[in-house]
Protein backbone atom coordinates (compact mmCIF):
# COMPACT_ATOMS: atom_id res chain seq x y z
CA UNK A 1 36.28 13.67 -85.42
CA UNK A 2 35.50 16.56 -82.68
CA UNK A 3 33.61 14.54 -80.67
CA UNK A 4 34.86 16.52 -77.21
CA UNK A 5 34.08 20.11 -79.12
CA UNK A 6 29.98 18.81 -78.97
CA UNK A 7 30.40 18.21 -75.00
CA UNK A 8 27.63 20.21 -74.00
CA UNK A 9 25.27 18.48 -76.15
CA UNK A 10 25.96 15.43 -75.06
CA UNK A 11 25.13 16.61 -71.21
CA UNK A 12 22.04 17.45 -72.64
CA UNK A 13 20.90 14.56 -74.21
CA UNK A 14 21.89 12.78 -70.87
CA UNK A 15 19.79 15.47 -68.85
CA UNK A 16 16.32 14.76 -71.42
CA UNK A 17 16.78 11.02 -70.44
CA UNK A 18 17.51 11.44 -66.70
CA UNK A 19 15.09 14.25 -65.88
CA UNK A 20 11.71 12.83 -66.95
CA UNK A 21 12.16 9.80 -65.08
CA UNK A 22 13.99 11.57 -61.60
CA UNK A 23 10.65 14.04 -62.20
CA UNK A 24 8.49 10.35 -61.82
CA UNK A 25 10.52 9.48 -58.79
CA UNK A 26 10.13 12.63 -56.85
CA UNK A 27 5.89 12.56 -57.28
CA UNK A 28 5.55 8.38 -57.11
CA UNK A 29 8.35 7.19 -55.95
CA UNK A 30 10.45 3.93 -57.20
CA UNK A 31 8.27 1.36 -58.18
CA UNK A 32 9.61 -0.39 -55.12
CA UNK A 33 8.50 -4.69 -55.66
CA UNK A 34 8.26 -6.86 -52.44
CA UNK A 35 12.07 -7.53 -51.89
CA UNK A 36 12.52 -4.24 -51.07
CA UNK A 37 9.14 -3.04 -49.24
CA UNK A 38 8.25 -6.68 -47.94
CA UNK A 39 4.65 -8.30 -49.20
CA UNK A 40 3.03 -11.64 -50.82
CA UNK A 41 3.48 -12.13 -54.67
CA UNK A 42 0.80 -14.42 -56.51
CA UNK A 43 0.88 -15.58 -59.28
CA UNK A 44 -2.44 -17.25 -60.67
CA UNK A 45 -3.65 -19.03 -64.12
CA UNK A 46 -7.50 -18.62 -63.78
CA UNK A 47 -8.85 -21.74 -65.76
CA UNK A 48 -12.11 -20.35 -66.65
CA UNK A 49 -10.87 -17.18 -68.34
CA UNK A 50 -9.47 -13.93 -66.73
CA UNK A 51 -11.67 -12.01 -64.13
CA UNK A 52 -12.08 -8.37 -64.18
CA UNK A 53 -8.99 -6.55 -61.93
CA UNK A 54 -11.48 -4.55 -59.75
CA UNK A 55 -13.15 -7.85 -58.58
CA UNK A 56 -9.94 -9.93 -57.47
CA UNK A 57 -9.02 -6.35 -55.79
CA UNK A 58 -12.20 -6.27 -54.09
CA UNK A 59 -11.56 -10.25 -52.68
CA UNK A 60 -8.26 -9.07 -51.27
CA UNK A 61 -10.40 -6.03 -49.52
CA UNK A 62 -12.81 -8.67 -47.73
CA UNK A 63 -10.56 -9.95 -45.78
CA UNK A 64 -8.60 -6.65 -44.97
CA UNK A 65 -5.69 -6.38 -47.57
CA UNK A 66 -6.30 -2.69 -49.49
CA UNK A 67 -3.21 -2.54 -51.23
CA UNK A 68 -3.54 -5.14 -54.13
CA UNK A 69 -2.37 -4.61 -57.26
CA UNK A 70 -3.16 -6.66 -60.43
CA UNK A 71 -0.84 -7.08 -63.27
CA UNK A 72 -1.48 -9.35 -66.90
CA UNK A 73 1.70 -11.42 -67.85
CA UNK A 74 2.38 -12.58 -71.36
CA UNK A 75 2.26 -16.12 -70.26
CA UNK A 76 -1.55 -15.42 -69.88
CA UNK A 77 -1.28 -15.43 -65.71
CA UNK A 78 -2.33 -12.70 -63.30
CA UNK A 79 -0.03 -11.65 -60.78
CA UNK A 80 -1.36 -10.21 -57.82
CA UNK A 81 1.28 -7.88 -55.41
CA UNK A 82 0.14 -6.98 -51.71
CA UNK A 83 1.16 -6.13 -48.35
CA UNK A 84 2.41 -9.58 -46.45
CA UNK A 85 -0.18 -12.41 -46.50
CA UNK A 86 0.35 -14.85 -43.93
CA UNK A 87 -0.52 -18.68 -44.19
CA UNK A 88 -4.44 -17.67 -42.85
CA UNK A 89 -4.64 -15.03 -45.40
CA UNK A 90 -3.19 -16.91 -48.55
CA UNK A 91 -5.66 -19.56 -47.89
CA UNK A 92 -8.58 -17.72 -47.49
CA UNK A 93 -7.53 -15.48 -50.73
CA UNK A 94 -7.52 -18.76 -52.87
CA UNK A 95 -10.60 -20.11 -51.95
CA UNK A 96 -12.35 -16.92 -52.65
CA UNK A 97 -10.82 -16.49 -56.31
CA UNK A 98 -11.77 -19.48 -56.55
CA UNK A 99 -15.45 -19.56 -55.07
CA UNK A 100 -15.97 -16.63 -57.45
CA UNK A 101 -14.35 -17.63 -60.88
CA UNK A 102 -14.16 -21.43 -60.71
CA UNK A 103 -11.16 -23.16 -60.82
CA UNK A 104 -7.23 -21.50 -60.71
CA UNK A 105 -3.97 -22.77 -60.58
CA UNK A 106 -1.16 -21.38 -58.38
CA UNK A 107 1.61 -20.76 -60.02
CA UNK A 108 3.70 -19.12 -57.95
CA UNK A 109 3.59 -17.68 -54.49
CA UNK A 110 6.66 -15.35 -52.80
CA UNK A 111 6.39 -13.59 -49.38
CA UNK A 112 9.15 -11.43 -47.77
CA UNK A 113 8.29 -9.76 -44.37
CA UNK A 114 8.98 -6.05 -43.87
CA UNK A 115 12.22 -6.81 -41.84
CA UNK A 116 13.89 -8.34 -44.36
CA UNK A 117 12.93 -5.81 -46.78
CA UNK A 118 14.11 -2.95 -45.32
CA UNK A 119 17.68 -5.23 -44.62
CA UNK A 120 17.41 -6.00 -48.21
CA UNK A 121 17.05 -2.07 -49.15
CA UNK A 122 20.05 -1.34 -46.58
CA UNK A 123 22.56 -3.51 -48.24
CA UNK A 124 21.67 -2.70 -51.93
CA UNK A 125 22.49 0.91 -50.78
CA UNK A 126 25.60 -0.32 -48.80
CA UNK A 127 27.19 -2.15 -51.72
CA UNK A 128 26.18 0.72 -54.40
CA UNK A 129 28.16 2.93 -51.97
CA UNK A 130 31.30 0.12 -51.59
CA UNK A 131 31.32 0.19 -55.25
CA UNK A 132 31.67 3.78 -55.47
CA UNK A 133 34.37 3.83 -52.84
CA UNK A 134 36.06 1.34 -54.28
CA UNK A 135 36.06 2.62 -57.89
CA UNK A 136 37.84 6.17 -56.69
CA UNK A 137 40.68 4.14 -54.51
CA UNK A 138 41.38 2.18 -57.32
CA UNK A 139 41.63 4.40 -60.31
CA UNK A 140 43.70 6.88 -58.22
CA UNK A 141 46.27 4.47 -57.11
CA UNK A 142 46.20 3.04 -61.03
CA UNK A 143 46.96 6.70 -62.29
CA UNK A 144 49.13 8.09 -59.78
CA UNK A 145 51.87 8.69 -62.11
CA UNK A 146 49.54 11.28 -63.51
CA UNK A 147 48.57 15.01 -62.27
CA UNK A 148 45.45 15.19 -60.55
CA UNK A 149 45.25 10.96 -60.70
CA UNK A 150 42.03 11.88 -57.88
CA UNK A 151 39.98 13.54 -60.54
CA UNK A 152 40.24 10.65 -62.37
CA UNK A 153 38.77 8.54 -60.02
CA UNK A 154 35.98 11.28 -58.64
CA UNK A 155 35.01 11.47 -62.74
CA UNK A 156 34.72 8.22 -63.37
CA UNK A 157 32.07 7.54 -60.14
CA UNK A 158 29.97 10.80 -61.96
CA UNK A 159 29.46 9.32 -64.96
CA UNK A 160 28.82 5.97 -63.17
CA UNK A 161 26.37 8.06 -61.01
CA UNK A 162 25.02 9.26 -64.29
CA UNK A 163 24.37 5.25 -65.99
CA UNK A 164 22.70 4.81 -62.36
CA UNK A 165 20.44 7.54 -62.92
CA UNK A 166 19.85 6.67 -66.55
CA UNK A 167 18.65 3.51 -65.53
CA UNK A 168 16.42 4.52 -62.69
CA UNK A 169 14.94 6.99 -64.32
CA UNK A 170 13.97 4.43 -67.26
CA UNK A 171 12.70 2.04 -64.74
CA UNK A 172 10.36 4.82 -63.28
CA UNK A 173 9.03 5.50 -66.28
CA UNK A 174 8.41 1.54 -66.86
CA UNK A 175 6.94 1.14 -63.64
CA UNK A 176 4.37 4.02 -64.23
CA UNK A 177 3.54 2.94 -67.58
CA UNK A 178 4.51 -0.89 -67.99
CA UNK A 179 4.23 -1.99 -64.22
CA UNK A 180 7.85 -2.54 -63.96
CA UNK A 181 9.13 -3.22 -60.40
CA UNK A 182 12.85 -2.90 -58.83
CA UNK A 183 13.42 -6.61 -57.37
CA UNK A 184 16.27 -8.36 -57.19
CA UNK A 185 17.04 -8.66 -60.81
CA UNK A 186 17.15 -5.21 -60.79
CA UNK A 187 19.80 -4.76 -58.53
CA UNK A 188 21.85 -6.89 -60.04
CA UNK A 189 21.05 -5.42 -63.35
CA UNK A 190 22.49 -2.26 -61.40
CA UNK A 191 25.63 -3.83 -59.88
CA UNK A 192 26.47 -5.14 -63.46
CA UNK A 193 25.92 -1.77 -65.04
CA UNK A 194 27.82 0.03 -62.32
CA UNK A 195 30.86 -2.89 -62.99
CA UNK A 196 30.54 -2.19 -66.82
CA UNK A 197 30.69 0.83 -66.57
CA UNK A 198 33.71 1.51 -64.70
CA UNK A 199 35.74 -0.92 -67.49
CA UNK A 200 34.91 1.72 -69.83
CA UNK A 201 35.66 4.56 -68.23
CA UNK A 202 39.10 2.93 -67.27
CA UNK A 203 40.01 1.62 -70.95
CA UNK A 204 39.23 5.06 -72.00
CA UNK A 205 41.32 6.92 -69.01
CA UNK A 206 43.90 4.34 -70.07
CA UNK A 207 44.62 5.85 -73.31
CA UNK A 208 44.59 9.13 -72.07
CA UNK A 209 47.44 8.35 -69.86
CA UNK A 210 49.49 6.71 -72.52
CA UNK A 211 48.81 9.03 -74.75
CA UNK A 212 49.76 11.94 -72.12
CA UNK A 213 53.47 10.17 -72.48
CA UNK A 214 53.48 10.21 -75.75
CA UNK A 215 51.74 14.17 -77.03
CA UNK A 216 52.92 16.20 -74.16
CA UNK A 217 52.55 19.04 -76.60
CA UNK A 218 49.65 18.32 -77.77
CA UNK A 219 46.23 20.70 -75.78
CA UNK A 220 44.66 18.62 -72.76
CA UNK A 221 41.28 18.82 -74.92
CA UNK A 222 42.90 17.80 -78.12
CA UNK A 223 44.44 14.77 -76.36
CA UNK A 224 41.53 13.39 -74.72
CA UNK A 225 39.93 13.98 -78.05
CA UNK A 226 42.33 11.91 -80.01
CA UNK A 227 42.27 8.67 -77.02
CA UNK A 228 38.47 8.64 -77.84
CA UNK A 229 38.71 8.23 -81.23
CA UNK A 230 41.49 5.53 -80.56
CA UNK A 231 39.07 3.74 -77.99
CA UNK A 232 35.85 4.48 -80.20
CA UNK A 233 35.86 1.09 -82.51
CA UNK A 234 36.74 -0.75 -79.69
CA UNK A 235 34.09 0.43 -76.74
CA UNK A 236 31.30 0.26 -79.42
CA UNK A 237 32.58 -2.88 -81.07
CA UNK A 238 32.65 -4.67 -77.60
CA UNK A 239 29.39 -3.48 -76.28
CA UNK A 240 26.99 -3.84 -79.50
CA UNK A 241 28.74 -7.91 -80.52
CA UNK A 242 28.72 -9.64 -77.32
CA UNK A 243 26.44 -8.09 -74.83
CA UNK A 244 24.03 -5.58 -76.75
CA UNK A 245 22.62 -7.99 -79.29
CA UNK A 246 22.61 -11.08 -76.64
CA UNK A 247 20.60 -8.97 -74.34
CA UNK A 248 17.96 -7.66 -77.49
CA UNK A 249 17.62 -11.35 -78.41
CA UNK A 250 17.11 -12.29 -74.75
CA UNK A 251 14.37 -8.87 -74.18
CA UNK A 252 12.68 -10.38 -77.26
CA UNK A 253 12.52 -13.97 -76.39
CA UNK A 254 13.13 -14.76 -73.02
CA UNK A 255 10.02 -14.55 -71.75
CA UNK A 256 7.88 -12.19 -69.62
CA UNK A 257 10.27 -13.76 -66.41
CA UNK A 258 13.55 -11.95 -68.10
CA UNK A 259 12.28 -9.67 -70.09
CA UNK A 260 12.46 -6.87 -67.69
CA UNK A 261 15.78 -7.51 -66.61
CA UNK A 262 17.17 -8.40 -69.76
CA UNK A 263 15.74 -4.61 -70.99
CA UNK A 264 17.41 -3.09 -67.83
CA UNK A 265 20.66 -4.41 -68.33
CA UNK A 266 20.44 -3.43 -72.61
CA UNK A 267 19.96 0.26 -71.31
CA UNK A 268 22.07 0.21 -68.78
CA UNK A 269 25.17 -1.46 -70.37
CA UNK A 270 24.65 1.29 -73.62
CA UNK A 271 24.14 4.04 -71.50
CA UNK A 272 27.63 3.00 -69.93
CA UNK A 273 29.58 2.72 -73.47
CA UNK A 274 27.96 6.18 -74.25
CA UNK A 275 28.98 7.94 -71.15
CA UNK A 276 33.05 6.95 -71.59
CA UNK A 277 32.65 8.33 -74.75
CA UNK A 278 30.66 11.25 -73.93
CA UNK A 279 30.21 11.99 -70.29
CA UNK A 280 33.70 10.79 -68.81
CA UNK A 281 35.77 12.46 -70.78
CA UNK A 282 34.26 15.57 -71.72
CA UNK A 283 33.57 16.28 -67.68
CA UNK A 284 37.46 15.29 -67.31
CA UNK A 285 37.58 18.44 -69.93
CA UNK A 286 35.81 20.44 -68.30
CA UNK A 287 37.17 20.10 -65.11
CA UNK A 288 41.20 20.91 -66.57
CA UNK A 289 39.82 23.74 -68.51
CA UNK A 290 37.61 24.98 -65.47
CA UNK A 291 34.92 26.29 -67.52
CA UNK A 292 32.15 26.27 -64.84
CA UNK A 293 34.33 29.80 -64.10
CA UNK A 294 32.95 31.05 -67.74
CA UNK A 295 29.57 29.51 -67.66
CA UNK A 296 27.76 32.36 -66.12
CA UNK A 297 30.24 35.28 -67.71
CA UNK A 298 28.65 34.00 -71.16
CA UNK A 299 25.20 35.12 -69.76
CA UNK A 300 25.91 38.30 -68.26
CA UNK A 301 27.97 38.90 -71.87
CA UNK A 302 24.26 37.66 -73.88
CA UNK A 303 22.39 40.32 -71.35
């Protein structure tokens, strides 16, 4: 199985997953939720049926909130997401709703002020960037009886850069068209991903380096070839029997609270598996055989 000789494929299946969704960011930004930006989540069960959205946006407007957002749950509640509403504000906002469509029941009510946003933003991006850190420290000091035991490292935080990205870019394109959010659940959908992730590439990199002792004759390419094939059953077996089918089950029928999360974490834990198999290792190829040095000689050779 030639799975390394198809490497360039695989980078572009990657890029047709990442791009659309980075595309999304640049124009509308991450769907950011309130733990990030700061703002008042409600959540409402309107007894007499479910208003239009224009007319609950139009009661936040009256008393000076212009930012509301409406969103239907499966649980047949409307959650409401705004800039930060004060005591004062809340109050006034539920007797209006329910001056206008009879009788409601909270359900749920979460404020975070901008400080403690922007804190919260800070330290998502500070452990992210410990992770990282940490991830290139540690795999060079565990393969440091190897040549070039850094590249192993730097590799290993691309291709966790790369799950990252797959999983932003899907969450940009489920916040544009699903109203998904990045809360708290989603960053530690992220951390887990990013800690996934790194196993992976490490079992993988693992059999390289045995394997290195063992085929000394044997092409760099051909090598890492042959440790994927070795590590294939297992990184596939792992993923799809105890996290990939527990986390389908749990997207399917854990409700509209975990849903999201659970969906993050499905895409985000396969996207890991696939990029051992097929990002890690074929960069790590590409690197030793320092093909970036023929890329553009091929197209002056086609003109």
């Amino acid at each position: 199985m030639n799975i390394l000789g198809k490497r360039y494929l695989y980078f572009a299946i990657s890029l047709l997953v990442i791009v659309p969704g980075l595309i999304l960011i640049a124009l509308y930004g991450l769907p950011l939720s309130i733990d990030f930006t700061g703002g008042s989540l409600l959540e409402i069960t309107f007894k007499g049926g479910e208003p239009d959205h224009a007319a609950i946006v139009a009661i936040y407007e009256e008393i000076g909130i212009a930012d509301a957002q409406v969103q239907n749950t499966s649980l047949g509640t409307v959650v409401i997401r705004s800039s930060f509403l004060d005591e004062t504000a809340r109050v006034q906002v539920q007797e209006k709703l329910q001056n206008a469509f009879g009788e409601i029941s909270i359900e749920r009510f979460d404020s975070v002020g901008p400080t403690i946003g922007e804190q919260v933003t800070q330290r998502a991006g500070l452990a992210v960037a410990v992770a990282a850190f940490t991830v290139v420290i540690y795999i060079t000091f565990t393969f440091r009886g190897l040549e070039h035991a850094f590249r192993y490292g730097v590799i290993a935080v691309i291709a966790m850069i790369h799950d990252v990205a797959v999983v932003m870019s899907v969450t940009a394109i489920g916040g544009r068209f699903w109203g998904w959010s990045v809360d708290a659940l989603f960053l530690t959908a992220l951390l887990t991903v990013i800690g996934f992730s790194v196993q992976d590439k490490i079992v993988v990199f693992d059999r390289i380096r045995e394997n290195s002792n063992v085929y000394r004759k044997l092409p760099f390419e051909t090598l890492a070839n042959h440790s994927i094939v070795q590590t294939l059953q297992r990184s596939i077996n792992t993923q799809l029997m105890t996290v990939e089918f527990m986390l389908l089950a749990l997207a399917l029928f854990g409700g509209f609270t975990l849903r999201e999360f659970a969906i993050i974490l499905l895409i985000g834990l396969f996207s890991g598996t696939y990029s051992s198999i097929f990002i890690a290792a074929p960069i790590l190829v590409v690197w030793e055989n320092r093909e970036w040095k023929s890329w553009f000689r091929r197209k002056e050779a086609a003109i």
